[in-house]
PDB file of N, CA and C in Angstrom:
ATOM      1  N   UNK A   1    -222.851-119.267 -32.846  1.00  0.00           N
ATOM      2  CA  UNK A   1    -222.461-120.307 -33.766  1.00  0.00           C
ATOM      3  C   UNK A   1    -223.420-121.497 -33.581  1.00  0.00           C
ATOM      4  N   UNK A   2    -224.162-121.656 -34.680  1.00  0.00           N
ATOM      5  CA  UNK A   2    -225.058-122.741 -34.730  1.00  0.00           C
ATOM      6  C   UNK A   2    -224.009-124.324 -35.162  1.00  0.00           C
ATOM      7  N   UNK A   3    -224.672-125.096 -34.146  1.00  0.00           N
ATOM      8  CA  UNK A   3    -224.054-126.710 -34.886  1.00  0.00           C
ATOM      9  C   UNK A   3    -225.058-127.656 -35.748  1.00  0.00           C
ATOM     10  N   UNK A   4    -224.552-127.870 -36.453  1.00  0.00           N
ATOM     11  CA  UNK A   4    -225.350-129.094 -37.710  1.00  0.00           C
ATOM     12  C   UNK A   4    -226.499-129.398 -37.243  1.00  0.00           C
ATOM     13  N   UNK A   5    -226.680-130.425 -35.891  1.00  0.00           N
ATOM     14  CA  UNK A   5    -227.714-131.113 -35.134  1.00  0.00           C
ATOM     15  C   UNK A   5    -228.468-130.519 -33.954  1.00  0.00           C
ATOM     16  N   UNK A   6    -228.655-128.565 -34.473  1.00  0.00           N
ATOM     17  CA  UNK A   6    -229.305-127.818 -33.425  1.00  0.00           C
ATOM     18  C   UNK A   6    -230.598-127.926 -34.203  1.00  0.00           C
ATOM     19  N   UNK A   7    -231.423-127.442 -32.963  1.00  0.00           N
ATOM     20  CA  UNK A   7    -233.259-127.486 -33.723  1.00  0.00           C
ATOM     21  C   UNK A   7    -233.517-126.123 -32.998  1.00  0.00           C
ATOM     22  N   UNK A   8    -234.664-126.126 -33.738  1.00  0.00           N
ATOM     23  CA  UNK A   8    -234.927-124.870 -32.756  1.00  0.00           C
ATOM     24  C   UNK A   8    -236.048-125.408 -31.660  1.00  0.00           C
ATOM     25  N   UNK A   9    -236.328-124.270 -30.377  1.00  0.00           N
ATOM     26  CA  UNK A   9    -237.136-124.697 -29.446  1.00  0.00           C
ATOM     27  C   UNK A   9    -238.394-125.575 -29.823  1.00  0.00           C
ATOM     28  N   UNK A  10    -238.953-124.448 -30.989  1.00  0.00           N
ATOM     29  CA  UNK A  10    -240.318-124.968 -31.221  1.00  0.00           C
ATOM     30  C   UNK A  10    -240.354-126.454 -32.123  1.00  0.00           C
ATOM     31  N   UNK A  11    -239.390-126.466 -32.928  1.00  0.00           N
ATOM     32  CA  UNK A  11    -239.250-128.128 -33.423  1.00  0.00           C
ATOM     33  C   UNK A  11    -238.759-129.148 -32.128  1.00  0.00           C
ATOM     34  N   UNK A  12    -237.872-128.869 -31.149  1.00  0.00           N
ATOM     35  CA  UNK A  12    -238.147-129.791 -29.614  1.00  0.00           C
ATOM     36  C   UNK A  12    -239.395-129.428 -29.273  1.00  0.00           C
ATOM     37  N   UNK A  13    -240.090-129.085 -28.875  1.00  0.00           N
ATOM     38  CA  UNK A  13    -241.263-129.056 -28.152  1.00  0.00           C
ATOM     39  C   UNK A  13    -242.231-130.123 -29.411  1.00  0.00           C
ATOM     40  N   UNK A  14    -242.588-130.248 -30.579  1.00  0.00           N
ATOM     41  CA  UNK A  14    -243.300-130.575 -30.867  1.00  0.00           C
ATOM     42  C   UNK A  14    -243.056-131.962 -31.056  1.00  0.00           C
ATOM     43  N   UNK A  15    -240.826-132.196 -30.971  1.00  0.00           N
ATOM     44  CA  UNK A  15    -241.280-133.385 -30.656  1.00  0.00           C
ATOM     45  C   UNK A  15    -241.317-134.570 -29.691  1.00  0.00           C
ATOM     46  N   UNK A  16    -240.954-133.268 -28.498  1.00  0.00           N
ATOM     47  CA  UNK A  16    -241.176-133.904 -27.625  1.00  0.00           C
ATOM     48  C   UNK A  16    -242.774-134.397 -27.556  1.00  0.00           C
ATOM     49  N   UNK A  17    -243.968-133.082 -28.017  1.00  0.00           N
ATOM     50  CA  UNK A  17    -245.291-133.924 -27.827  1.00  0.00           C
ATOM     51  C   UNK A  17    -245.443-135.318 -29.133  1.00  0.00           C
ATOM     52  N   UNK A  18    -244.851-135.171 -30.425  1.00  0.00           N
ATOM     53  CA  UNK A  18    -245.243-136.670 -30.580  1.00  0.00           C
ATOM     54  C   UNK A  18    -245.081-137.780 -30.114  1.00  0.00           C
ATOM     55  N   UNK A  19    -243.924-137.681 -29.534  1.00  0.00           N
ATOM     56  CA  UNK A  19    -243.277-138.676 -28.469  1.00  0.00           C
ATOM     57  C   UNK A  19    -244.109-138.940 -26.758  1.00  0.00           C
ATOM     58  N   UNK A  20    -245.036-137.726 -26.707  1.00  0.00           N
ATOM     59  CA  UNK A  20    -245.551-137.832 -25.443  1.00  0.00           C
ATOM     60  C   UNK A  20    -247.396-137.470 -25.493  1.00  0.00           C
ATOM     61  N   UNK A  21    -248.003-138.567 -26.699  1.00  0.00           N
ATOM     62  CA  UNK A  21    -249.364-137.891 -27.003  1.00  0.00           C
ATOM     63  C   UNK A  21    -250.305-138.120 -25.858  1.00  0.00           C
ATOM     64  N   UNK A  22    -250.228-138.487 -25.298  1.00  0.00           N
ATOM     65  CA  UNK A  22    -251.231-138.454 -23.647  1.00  0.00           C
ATOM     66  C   UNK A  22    -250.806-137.525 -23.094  1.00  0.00           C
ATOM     67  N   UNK A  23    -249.544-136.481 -23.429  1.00  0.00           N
ATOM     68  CA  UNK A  23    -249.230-135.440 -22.268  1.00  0.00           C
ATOM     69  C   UNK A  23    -249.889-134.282 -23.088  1.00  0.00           C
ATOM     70  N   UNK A  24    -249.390-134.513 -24.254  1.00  0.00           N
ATOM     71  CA  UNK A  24    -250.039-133.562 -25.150  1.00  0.00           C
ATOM     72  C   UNK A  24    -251.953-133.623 -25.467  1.00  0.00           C
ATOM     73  N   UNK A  25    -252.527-134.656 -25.445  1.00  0.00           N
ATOM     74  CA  UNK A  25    -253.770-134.544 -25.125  1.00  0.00           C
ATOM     75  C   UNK A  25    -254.269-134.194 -23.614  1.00  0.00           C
ATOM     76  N   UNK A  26    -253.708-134.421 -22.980  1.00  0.00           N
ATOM     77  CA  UNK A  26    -253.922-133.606 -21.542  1.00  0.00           C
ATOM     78  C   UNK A  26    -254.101-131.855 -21.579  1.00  0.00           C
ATOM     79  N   UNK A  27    -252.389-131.672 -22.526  1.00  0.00           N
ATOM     80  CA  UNK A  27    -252.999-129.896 -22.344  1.00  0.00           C
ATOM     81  C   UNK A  27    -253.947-130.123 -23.229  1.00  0.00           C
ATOM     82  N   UNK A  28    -253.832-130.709 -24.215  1.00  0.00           N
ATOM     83  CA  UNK A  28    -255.232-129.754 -24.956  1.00  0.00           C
ATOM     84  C   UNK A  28    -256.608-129.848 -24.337  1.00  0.00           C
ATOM     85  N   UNK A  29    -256.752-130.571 -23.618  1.00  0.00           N
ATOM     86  CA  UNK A  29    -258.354-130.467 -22.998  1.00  0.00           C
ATOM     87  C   UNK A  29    -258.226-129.365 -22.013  1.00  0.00           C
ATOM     88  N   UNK A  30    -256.906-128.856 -21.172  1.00  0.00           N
ATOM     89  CA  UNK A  30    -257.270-127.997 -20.710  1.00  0.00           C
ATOM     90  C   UNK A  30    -257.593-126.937 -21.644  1.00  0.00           C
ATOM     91  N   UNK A  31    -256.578-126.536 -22.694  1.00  0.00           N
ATOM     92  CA  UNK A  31    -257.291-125.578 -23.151  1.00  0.00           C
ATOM     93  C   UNK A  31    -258.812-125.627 -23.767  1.00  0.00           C
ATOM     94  N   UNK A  32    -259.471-127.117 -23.759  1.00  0.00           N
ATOM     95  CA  UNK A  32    -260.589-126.556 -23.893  1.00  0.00           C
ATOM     96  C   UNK A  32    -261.497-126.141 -22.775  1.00  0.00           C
ATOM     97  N   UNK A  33    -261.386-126.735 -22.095  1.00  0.00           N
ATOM     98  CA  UNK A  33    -261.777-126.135 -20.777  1.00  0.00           C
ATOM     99  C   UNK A  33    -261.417-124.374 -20.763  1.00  0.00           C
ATOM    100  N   UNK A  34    -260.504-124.002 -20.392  1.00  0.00           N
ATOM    101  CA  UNK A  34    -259.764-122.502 -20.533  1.00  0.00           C
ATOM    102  C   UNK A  34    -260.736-122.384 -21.611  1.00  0.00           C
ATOM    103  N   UNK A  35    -261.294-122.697 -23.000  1.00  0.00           N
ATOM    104  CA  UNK A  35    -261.843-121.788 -23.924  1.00  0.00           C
ATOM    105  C   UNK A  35    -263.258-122.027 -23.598  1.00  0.00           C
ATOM    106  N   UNK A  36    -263.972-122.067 -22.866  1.00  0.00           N
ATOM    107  CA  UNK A  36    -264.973-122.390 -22.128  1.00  0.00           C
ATOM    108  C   UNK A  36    -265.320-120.890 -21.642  1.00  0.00           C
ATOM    109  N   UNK A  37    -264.606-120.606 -20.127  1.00  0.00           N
ATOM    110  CA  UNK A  37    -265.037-119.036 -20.166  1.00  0.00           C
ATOM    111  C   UNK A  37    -264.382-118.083 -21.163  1.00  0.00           C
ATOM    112  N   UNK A  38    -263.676-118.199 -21.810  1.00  0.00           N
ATOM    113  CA  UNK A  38    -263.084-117.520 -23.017  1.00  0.00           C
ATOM    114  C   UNK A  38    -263.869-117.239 -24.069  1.00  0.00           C
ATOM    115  N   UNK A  39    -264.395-118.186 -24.474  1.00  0.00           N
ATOM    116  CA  UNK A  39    -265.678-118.235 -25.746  1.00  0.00           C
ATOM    117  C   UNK A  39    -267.175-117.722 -24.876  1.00  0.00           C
ATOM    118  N   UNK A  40    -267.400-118.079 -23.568  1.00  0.00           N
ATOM    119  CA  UNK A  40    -268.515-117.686 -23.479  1.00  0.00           C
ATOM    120  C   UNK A  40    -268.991-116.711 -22.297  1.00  0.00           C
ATOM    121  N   UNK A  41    -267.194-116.327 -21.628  1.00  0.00           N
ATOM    122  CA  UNK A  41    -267.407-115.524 -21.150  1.00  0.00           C
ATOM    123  C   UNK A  41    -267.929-115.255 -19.297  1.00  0.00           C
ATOM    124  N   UNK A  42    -267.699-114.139 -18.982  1.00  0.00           N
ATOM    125  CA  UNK A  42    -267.882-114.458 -17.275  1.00  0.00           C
ATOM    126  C   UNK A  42    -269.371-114.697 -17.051  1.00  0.00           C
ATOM    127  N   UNK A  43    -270.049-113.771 -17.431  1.00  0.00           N
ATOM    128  CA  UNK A  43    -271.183-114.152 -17.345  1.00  0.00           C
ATOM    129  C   UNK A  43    -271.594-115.788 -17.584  1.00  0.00           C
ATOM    130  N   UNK A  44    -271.456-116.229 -18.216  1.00  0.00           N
ATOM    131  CA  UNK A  44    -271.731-117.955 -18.288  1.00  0.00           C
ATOM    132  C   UNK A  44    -270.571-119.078 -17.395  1.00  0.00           C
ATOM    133  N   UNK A  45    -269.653-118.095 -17.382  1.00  0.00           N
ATOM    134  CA  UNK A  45    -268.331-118.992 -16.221  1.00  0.00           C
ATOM    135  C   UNK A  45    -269.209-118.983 -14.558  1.00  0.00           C
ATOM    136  N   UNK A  46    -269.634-117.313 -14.494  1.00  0.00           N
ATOM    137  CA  UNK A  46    -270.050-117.970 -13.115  1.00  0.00           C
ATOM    138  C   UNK A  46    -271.034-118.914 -12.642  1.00  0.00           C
ATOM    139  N   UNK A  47    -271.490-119.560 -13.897  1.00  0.00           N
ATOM    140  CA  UNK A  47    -272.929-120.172 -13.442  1.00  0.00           C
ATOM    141  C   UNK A  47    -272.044-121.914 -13.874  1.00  0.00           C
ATOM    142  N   UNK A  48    -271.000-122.026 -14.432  1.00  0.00           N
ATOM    143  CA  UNK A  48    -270.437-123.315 -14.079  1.00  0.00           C
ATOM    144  C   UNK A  48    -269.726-123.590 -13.289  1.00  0.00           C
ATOM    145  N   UNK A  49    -269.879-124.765 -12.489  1.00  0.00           N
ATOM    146  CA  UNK A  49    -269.349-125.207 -11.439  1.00  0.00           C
ATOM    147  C   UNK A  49    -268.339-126.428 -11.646  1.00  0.00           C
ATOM    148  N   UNK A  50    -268.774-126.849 -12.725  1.00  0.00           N
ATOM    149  CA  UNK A  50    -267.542-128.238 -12.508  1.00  0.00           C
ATOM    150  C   UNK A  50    -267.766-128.640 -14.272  1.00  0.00           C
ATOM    151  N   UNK A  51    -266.380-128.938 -14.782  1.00  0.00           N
ATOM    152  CA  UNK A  51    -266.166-128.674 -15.933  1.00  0.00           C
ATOM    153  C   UNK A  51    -264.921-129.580 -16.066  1.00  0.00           C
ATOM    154  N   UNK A  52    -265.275-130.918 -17.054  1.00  0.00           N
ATOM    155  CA  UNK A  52    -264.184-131.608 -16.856  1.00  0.00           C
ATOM    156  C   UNK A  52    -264.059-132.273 -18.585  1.00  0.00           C
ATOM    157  N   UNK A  53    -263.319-132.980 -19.085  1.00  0.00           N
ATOM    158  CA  UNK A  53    -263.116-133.878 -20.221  1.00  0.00           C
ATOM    159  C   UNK A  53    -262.534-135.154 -20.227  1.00  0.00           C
ATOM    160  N   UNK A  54    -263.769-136.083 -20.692  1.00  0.00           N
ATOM    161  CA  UNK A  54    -263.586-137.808 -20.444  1.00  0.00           C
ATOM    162  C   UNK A  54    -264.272-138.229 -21.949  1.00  0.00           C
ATOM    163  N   UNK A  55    -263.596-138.956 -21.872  1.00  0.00           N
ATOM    164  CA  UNK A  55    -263.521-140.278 -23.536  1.00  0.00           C
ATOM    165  C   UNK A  55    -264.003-139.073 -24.580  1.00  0.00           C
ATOM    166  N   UNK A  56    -262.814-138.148 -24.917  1.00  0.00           N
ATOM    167  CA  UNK A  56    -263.297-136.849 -25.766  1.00  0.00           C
ATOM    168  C   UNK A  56    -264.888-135.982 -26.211  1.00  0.00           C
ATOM    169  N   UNK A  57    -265.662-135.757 -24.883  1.00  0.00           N
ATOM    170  CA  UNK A  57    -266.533-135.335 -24.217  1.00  0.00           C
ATOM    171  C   UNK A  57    -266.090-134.416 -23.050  1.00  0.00           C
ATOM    172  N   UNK A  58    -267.198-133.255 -23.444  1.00  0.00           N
ATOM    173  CA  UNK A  58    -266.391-132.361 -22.331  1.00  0.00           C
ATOM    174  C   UNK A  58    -268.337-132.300 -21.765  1.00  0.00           C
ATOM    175  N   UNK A  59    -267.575-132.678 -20.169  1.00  0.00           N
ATOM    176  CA  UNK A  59    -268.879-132.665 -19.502  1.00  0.00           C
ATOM    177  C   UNK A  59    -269.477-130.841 -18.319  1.00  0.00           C
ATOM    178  N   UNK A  60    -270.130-130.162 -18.635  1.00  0.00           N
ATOM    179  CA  UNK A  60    -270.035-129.058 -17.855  1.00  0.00           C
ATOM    180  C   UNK A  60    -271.389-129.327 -17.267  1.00  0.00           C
ATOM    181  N   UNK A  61    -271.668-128.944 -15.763  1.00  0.00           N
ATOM    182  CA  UNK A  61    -272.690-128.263 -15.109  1.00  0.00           C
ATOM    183  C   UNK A  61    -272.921-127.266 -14.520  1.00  0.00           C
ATOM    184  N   UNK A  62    -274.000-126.839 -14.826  1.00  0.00           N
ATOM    185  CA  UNK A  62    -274.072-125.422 -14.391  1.00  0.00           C
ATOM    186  C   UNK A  62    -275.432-125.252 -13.459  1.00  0.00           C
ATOM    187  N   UNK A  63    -275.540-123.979 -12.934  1.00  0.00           N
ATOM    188  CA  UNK A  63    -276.318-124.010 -11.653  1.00  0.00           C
ATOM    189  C   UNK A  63    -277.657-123.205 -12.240  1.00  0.00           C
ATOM    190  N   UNK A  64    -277.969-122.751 -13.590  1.00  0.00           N
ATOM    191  CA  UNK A  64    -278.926-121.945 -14.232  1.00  0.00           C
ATOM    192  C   UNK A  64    -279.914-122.530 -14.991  1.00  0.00           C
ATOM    193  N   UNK A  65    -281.122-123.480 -15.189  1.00  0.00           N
ATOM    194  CA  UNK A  65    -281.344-124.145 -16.005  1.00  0.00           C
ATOM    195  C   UNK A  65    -281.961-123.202 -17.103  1.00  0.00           C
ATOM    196  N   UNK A  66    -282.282-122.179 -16.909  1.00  0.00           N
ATOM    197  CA  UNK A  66    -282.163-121.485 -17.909  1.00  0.00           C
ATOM    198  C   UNK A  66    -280.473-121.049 -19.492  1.00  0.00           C
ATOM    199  N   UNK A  67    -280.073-121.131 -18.546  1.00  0.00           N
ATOM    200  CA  UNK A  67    -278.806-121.284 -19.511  1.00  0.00           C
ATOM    201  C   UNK A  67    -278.436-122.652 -19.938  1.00  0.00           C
ATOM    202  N   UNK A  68    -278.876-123.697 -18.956  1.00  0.00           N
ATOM    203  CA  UNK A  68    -278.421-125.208 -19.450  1.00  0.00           C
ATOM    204  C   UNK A  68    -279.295-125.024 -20.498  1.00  0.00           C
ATOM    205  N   UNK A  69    -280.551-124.736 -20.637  1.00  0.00           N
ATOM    206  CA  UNK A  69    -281.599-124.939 -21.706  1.00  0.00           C
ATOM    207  C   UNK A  69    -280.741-124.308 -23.418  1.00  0.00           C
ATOM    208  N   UNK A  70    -280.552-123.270 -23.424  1.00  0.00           N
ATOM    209  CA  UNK A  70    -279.578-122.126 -24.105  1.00  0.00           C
ATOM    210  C   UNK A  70    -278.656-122.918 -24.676  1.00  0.00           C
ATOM    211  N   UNK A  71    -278.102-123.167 -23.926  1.00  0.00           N
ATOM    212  CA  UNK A  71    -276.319-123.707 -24.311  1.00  0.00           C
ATOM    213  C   UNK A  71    -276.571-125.296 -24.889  1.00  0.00           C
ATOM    214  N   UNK A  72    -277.631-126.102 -24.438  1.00  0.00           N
ATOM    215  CA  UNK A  72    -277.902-127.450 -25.472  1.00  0.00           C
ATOM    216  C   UNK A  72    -278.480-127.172 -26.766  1.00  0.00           C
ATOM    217  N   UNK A  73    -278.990-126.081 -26.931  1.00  0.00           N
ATOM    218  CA  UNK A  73    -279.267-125.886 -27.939  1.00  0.00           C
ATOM    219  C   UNK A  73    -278.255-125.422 -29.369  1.00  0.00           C
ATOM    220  N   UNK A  74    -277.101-124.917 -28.679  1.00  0.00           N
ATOM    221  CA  UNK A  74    -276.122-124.549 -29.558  1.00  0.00           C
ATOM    222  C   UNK A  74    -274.589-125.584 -29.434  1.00  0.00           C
ATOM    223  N   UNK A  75    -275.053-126.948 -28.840  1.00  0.00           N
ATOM    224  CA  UNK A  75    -273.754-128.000 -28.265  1.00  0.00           C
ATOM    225  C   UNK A  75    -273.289-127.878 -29.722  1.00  0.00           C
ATOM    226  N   UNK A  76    -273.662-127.963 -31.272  1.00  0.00           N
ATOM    227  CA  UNK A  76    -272.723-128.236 -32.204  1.00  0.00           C
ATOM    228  C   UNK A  76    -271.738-127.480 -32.153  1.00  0.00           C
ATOM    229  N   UNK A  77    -272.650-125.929 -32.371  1.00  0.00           N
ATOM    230  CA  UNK A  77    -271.679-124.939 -32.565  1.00  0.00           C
ATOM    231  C   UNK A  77    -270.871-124.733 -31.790  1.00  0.00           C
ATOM    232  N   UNK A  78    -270.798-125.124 -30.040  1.00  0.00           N
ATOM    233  CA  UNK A  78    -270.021-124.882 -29.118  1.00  0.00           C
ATOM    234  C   UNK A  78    -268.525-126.198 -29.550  1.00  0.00           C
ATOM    235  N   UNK A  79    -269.118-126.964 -29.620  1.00  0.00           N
ATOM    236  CA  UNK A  79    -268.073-128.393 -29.521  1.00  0.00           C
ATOM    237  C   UNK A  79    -266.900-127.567 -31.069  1.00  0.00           C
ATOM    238  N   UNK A  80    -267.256-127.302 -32.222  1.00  0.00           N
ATOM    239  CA  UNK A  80    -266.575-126.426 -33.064  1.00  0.00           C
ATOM    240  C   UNK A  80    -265.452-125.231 -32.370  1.00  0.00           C
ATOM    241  N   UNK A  81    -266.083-124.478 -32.024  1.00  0.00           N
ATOM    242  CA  UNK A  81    -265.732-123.398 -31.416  1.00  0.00           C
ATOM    243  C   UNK A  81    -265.042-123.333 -30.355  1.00  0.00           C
ATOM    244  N   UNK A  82    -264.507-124.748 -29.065  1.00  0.00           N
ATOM    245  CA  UNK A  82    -263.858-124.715 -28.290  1.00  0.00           C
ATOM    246  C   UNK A  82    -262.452-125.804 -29.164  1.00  0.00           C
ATOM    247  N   UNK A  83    -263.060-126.414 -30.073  1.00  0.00           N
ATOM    248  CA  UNK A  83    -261.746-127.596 -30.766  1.00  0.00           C
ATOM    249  C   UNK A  83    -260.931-126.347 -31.855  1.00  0.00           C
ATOM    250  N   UNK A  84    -262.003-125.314 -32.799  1.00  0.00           N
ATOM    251  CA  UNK A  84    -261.002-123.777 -33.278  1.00  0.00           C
ATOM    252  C   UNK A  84    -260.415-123.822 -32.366  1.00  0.00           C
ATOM    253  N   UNK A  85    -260.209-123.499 -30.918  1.00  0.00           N
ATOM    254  CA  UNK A  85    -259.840-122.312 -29.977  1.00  0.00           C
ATOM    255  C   UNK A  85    -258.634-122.905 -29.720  1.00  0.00           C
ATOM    256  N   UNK A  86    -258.691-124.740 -29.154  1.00  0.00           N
ATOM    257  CA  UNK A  86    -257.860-125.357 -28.907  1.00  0.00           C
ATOM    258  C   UNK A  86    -256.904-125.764 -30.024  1.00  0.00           C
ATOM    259  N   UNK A  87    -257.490-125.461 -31.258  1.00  0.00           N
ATOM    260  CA  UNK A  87    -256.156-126.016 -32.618  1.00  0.00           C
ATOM    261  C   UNK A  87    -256.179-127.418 -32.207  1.00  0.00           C
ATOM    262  N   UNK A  88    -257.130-128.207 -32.127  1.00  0.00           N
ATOM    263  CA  UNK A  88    -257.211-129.522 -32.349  1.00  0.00           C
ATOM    264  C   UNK A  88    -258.261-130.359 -31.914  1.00  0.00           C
ATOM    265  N   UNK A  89    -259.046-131.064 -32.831  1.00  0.00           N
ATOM    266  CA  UNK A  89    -260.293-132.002 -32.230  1.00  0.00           C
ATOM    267  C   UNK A  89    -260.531-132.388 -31.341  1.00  0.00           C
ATOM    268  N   UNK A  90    -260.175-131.976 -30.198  1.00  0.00           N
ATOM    269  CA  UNK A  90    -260.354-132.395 -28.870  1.00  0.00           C
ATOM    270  C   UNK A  90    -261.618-132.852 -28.553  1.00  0.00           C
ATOM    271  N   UNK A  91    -262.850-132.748 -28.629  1.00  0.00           N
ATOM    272  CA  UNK A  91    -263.501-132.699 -27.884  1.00  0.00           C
ATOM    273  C   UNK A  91    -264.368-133.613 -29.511  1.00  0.00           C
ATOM    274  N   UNK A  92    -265.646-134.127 -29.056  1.00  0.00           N
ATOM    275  CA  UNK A  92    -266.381-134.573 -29.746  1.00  0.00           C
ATOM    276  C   UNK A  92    -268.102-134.554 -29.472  1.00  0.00           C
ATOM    277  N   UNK A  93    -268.329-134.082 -28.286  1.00  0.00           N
ATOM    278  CA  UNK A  93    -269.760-133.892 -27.945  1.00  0.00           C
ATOM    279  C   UNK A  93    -269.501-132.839 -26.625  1.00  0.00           C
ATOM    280  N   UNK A  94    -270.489-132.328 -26.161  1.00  0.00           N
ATOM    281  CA  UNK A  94    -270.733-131.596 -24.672  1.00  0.00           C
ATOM    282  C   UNK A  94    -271.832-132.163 -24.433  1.00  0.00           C
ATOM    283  N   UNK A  95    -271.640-132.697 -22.799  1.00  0.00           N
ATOM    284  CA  UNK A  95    -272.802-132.808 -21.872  1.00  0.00           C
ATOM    285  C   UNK A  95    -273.193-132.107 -20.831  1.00  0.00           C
ATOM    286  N   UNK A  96    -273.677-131.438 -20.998  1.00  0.00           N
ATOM    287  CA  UNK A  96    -274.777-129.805 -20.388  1.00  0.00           C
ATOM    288  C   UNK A  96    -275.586-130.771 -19.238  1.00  0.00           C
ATOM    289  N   UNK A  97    -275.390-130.624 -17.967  1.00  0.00           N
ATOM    290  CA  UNK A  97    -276.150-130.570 -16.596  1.00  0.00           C
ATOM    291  C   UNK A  97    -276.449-129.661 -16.153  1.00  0.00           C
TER     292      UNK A  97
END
């Protein structure tokens, strides 16, 4: 038996995140991070070492400068392709070390 003033889970959850948009921009940078080796995979995960997101910039370094070379070359298409993954603009540039 449903009552008048039930919601369902997924309408609480979403509003609990409008009510909580710094908690909710928190996960989403992890998931961009998480779509990081996801989109590009182990082979390119093992060569990053530290992988973080500040003032909607996601900063990665990696230990290959052959691949740093690679991967600046495609920052548009990457910065696209991890904000798809995440379902939301998260991110606005990558800085490749």
């Amino acid at each position: 038996m449903m009552h008048r003033n039930a919601q369902t889970l997924g309408d609480a959850i979403r509003e609990f995140f409008e009510d909580n948009a710094e908690l909710r921009g928190k996960i989403l940078e992890i998931r961009v991070i998480r779509a990081w080796s996801e989109i590009l995979g182990p082979m390119v995960a093992q060569y990053t070492h530290n992988i973080y997101v500040k003032d909607k910039v996601l900063h990665v370094s990696l230990t290959s400068s052959v691949l740093r070379s690679e991967l600046v070359l495609c920052r548009e298409r990457l910065v696209k392709s991890l904000n798809d993954y995440a379902g939301s603009a998260v991110i606005q540039d990558i800085i490749i070390r």
